[in-house]
PDB file of N, CA and C in Angstrom:
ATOM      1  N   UNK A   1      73.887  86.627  91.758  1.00  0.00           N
ATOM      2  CA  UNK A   1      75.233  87.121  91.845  1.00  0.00           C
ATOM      3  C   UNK A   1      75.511  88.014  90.636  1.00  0.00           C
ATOM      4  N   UNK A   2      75.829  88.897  90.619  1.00  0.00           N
ATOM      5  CA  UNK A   2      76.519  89.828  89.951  1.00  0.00           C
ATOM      6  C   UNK A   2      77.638  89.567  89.060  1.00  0.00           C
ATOM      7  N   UNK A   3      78.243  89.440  88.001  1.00  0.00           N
ATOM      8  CA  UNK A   3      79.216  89.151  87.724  1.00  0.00           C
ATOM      9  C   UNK A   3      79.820  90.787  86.442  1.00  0.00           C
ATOM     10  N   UNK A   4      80.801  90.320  86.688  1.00  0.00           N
ATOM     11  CA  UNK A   4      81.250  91.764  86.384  1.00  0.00           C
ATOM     12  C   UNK A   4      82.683  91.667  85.698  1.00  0.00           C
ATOM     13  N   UNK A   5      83.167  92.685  84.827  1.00  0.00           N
ATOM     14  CA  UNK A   5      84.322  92.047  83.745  1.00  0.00           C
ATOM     15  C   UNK A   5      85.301  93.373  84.314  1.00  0.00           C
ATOM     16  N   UNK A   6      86.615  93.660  85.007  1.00  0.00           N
ATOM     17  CA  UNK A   6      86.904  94.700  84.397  1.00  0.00           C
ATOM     18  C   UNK A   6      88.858  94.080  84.073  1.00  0.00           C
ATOM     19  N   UNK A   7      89.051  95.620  84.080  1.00  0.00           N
ATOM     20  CA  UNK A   7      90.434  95.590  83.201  1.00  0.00           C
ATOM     21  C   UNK A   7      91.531  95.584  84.643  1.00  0.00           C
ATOM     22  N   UNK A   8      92.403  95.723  84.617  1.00  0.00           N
ATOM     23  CA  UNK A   8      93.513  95.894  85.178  1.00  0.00           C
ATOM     24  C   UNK A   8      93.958  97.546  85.616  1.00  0.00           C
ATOM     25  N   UNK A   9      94.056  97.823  87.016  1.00  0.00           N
ATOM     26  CA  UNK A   9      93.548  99.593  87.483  1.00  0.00           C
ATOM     27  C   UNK A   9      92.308  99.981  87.140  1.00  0.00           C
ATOM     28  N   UNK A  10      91.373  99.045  86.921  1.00  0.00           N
ATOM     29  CA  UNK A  10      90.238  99.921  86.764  1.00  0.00           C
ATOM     30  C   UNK A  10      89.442  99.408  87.926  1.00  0.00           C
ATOM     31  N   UNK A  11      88.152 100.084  88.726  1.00  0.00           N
ATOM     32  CA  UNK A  11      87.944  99.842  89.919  1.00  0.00           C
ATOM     33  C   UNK A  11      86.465  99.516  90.414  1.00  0.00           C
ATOM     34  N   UNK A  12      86.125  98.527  91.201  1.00  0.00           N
ATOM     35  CA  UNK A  12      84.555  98.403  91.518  1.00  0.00           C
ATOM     36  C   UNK A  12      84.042  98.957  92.623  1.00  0.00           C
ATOM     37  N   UNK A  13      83.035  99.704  92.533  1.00  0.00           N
ATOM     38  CA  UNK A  13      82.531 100.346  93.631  1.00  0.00           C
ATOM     39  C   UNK A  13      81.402  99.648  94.597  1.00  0.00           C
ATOM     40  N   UNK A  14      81.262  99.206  95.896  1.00  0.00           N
ATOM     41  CA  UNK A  14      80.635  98.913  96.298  1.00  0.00           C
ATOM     42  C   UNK A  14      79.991 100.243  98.026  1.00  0.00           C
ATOM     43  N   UNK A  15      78.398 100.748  97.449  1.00  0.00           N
ATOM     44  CA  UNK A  15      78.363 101.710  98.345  1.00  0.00           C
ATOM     45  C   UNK A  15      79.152 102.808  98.383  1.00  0.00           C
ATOM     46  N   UNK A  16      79.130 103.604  99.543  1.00  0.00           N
ATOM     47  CA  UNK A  16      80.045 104.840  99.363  1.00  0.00           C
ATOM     48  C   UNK A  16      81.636 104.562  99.721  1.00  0.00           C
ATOM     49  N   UNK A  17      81.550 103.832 100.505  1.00  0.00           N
ATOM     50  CA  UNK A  17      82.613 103.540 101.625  1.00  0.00           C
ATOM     51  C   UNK A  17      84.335 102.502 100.941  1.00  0.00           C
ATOM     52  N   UNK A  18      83.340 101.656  99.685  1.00  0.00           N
ATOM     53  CA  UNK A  18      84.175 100.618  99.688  1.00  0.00           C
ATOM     54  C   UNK A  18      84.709 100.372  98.383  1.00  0.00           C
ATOM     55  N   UNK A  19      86.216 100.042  97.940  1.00  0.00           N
ATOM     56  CA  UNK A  19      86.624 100.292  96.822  1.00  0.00           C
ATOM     57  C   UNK A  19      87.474  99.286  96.484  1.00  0.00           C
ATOM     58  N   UNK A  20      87.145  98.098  95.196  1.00  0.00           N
ATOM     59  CA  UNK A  20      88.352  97.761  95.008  1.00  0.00           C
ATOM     60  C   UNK A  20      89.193  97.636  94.094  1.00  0.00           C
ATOM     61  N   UNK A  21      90.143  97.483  93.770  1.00  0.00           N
ATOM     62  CA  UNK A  21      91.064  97.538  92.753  1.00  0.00           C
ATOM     63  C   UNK A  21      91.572  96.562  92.378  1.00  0.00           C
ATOM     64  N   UNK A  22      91.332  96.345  90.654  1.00  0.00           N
ATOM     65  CA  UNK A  22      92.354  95.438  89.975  1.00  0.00           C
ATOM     66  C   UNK A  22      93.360  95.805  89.519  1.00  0.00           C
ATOM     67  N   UNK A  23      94.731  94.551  90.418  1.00  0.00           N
ATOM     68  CA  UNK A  23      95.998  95.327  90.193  1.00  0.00           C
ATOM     69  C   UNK A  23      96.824  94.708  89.640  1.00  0.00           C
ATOM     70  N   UNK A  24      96.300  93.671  89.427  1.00  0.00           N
ATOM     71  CA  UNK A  24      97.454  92.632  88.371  1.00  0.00           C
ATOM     72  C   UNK A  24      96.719  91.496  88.061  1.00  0.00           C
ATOM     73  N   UNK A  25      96.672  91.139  86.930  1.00  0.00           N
ATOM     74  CA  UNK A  25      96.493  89.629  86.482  1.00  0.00           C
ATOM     75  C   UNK A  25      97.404  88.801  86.094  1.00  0.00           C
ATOM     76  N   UNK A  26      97.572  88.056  86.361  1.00  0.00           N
ATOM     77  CA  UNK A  26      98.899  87.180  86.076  1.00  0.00           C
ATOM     78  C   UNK A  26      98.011  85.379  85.947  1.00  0.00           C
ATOM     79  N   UNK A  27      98.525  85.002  85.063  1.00  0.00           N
ATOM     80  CA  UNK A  27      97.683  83.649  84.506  1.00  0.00           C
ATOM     81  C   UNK A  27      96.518  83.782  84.671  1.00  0.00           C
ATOM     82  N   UNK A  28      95.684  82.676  86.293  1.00  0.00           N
ATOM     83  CA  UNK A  28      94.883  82.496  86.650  1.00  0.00           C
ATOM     84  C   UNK A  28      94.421  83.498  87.735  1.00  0.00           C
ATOM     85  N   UNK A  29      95.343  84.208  87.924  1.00  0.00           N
ATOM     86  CA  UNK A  29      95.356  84.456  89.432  1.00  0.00           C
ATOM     87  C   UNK A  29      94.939  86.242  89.521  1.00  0.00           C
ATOM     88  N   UNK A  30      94.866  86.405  90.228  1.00  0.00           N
ATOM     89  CA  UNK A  30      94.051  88.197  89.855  1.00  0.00           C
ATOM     90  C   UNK A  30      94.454  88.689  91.050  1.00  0.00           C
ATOM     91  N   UNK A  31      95.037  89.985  91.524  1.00  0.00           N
ATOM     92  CA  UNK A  31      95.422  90.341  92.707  1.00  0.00           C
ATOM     93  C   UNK A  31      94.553  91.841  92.733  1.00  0.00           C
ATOM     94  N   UNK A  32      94.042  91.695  93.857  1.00  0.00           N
ATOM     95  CA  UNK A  32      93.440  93.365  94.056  1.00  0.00           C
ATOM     96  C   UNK A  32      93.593  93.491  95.311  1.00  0.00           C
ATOM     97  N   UNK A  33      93.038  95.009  95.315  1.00  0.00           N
ATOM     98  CA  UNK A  33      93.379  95.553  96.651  1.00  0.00           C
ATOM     99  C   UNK A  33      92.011  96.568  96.948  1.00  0.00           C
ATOM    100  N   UNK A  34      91.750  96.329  98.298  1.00  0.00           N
ATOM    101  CA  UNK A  34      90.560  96.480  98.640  1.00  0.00           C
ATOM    102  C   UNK A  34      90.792  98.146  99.567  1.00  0.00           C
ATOM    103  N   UNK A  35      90.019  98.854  99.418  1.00  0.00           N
ATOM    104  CA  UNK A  35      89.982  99.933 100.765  1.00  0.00           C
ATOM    105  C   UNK A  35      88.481  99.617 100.901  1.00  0.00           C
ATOM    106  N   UNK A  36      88.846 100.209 102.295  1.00  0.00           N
ATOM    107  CA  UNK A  36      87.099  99.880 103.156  1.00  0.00           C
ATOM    108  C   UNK A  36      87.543 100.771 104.454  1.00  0.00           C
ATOM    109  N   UNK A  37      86.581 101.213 104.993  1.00  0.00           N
ATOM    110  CA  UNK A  37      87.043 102.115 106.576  1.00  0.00           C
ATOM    111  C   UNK A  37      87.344 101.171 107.493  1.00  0.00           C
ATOM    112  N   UNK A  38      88.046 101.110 108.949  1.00  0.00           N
ATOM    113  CA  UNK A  38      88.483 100.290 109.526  1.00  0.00           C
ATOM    114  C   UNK A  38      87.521  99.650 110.430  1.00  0.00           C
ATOM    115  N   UNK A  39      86.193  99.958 110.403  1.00  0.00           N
ATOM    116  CA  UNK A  39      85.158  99.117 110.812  1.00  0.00           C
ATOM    117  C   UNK A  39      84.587  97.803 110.361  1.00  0.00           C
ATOM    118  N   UNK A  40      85.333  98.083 108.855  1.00  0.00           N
ATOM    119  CA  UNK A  40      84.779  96.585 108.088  1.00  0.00           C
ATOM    120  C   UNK A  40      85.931  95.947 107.740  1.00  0.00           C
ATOM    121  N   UNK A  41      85.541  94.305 107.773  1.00  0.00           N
ATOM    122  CA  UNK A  41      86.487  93.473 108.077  1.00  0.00           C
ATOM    123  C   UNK A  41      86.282  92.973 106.550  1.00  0.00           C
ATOM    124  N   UNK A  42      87.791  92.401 106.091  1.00  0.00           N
ATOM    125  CA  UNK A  42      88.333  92.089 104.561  1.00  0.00           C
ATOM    126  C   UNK A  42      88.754  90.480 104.857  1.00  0.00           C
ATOM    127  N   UNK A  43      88.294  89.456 104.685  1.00  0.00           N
ATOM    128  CA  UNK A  43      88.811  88.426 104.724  1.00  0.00           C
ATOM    129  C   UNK A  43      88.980  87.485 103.455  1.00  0.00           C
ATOM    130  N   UNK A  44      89.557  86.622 102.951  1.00  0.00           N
ATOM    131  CA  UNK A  44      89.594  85.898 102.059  1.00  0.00           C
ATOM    132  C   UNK A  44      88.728  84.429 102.461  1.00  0.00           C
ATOM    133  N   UNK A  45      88.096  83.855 101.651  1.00  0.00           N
ATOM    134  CA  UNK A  45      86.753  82.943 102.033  1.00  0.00           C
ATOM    135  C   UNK A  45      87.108  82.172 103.253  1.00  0.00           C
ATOM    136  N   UNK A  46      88.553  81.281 102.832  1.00  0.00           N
ATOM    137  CA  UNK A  46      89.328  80.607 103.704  1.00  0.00           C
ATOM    138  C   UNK A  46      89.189  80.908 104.905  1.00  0.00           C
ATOM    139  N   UNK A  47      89.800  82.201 105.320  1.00  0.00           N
ATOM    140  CA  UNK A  47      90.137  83.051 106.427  1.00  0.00           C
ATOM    141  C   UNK A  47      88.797  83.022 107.430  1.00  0.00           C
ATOM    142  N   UNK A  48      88.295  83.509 106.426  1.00  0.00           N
ATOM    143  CA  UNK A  48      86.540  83.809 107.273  1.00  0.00           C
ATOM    144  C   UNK A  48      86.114  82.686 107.706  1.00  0.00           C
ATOM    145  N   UNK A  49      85.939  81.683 106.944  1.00  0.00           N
ATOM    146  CA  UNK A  49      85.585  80.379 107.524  1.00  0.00           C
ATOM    147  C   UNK A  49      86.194  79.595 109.057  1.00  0.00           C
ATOM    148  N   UNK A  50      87.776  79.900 108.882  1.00  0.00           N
ATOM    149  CA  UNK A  50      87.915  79.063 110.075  1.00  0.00           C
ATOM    150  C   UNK A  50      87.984  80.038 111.339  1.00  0.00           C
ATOM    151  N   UNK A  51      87.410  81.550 110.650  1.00  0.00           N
ATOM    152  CA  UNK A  51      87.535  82.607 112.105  1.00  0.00           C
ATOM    153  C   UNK A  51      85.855  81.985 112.780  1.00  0.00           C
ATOM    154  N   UNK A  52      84.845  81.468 111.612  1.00  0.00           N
ATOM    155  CA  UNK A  52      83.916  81.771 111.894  1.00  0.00           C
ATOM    156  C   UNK A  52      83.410  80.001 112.534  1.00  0.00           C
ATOM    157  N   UNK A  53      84.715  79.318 112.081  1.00  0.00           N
ATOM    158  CA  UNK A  53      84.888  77.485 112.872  1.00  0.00           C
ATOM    159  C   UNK A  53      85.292  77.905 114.579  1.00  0.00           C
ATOM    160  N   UNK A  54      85.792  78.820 114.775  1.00  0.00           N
ATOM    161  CA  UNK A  54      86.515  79.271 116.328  1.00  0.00           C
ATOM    162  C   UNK A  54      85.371  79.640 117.340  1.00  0.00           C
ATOM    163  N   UNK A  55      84.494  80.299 117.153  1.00  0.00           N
ATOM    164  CA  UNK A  55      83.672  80.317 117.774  1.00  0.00           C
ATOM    165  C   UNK A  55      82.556  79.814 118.318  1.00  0.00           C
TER     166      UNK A  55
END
C-alpha cells in the first residue's frame, strides 16, 4: 500500500482520468472530493460492501 502525506487543496493523481482532492481536515476526519469520468464508480468501503452483500 502506498501511503502518502498531503496538505489541504493539494491533490493525488491516480492515472490520467482520476483526481482527488483534499478539502478539509477537521480533527480526525478528512473530507475530499474525488473526480473520475462517469464510467467509474466512487464508493465509500461501507457502501461497496453491502452493494457487493446484494448480489
Amino acid at each position: 500500500m502506498l501511503n502518502l502525506t498531503r496538505s489541504v487543496r493539494k491533490t493525488i493523481r491516480t492515472g490520467n482520468d482520476i483526481k482527488i482532492l483534499i478539502l478539509q481536515i477537521r480533527g480526525i476526519q478528512v473530507y475530499v472530493g474525488i473526480s473520475a469520468p462517469p464510467e467509474i464508480t466512487v464508493h465509500r468501503e461501507e457502501v461497496y460492501q453491502r452493494i457487493r452483500q446484494s448480489f
